[in-house]
C-alpha atoms as a PDB file:
ATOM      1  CA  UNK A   1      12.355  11.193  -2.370  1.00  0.00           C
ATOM      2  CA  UNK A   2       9.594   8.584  -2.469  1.00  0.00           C
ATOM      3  CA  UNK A   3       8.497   6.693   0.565  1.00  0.00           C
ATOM      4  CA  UNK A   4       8.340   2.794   0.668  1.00  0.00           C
ATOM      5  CA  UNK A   5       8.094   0.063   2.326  1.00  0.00           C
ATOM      6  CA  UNK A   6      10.225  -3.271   2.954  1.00  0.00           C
ATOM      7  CA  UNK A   7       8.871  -6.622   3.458  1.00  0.00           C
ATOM      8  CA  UNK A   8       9.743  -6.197   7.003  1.00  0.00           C
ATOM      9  CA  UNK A   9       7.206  -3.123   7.440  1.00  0.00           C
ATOM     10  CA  UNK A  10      10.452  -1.015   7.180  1.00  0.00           C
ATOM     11  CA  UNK A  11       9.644   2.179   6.252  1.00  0.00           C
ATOM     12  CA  UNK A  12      12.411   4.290   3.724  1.00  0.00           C
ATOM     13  CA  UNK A  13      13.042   7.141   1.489  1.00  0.00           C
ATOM     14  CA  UNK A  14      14.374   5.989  -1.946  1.00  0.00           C
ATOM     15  CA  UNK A  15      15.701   8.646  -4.542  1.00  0.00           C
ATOM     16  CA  UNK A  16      13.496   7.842  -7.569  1.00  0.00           C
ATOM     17  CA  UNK A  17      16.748   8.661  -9.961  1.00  0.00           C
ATOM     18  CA  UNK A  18      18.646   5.912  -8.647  1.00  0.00           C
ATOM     19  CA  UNK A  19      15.673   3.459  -9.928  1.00  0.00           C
ATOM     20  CA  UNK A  20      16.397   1.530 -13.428  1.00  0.00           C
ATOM     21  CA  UNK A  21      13.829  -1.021 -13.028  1.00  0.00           C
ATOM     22  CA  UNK A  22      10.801  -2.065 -11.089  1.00  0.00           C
ATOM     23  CA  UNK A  23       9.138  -5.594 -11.621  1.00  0.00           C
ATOM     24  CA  UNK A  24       6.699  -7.545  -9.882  1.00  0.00           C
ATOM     25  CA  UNK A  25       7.824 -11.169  -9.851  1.00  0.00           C
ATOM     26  CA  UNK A  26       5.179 -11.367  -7.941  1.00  0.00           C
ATOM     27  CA  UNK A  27       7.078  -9.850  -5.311  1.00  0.00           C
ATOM     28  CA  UNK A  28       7.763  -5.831  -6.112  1.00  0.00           C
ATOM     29  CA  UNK A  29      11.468  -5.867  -6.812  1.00  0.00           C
ATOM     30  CA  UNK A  30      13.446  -2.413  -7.545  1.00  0.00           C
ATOM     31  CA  UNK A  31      16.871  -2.342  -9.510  1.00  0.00           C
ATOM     32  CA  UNK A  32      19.033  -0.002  -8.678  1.00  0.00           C
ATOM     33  CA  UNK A  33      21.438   1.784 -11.116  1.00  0.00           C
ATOM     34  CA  UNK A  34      24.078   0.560  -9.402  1.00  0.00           C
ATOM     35  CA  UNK A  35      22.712  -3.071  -9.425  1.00  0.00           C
ATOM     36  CA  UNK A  36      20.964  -2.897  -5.761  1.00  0.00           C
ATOM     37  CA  UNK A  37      17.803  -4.905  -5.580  1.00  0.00           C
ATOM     38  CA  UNK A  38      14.854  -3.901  -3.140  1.00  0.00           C
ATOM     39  CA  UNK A  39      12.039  -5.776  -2.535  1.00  0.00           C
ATOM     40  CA  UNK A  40       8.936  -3.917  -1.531  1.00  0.00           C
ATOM     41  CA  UNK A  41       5.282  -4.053  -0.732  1.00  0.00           C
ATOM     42  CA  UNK A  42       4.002  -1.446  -2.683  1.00  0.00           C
ATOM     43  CA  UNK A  43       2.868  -2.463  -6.143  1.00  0.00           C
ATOM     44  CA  UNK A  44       4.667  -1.676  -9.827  1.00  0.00           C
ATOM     45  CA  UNK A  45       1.594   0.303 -10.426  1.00  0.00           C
ATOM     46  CA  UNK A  46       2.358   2.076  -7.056  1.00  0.00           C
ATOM     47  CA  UNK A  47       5.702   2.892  -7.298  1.00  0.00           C
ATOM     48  CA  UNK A  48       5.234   3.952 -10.823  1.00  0.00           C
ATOM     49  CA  UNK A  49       2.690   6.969  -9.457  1.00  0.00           C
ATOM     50  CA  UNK A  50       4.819   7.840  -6.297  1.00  0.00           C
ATOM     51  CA  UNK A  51       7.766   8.764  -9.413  1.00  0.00           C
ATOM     52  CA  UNK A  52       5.136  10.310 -11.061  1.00  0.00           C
ATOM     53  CA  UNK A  53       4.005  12.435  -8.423  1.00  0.00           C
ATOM     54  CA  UNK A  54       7.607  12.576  -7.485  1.00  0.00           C
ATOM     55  CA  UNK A  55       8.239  13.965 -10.744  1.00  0.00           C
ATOM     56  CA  UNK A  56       5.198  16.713 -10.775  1.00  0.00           C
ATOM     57  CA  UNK A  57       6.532  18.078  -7.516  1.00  0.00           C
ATOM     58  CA  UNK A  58       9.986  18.585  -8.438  1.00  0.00           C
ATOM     59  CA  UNK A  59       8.867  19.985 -12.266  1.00  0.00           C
ATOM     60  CA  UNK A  60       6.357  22.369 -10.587  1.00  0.00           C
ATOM     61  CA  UNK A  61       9.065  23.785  -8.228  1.00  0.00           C
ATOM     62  CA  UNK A  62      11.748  24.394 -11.147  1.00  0.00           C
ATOM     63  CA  UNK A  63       8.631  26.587 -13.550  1.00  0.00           C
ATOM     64  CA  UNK A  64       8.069  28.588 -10.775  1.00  0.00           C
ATOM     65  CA  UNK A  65      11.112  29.825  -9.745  1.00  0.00           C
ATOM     66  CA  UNK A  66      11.514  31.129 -13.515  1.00  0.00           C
END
């Protein structure tokens, strides 16, 4: 899970597999797979590394359990 923020300083966890889109319009705006939008105050570029890192973590764990 990946931790953002709302526009009302909202703090949540968001599942990074349930993201199909993220655009900044200029507001950061995620799109759900199931058609959800969320608007947050991190940036694209932010997001974008917290799935990254996300990503790393989860990767790492699965290579070492081999």
């Amino acid at each position: 899970m990946i931790e953002l923020t709302k526009l009302n300083d909202k703090i949540f966890m968001l599942n990074p597999d349930l993201i199909e889109t993220v655009e900044e319009t200029p507001d950061t705006v995620i799109t759900l797979v199931s058609g959800k939008k969320i608007i947050v105050k991190e940036s694209r570029q932010e997001v974008k590394n917290l799935v990254i890192s996300y990503r790393k973590i989860i990767f790492s764990r699965m290579f070492e359990e081999d």
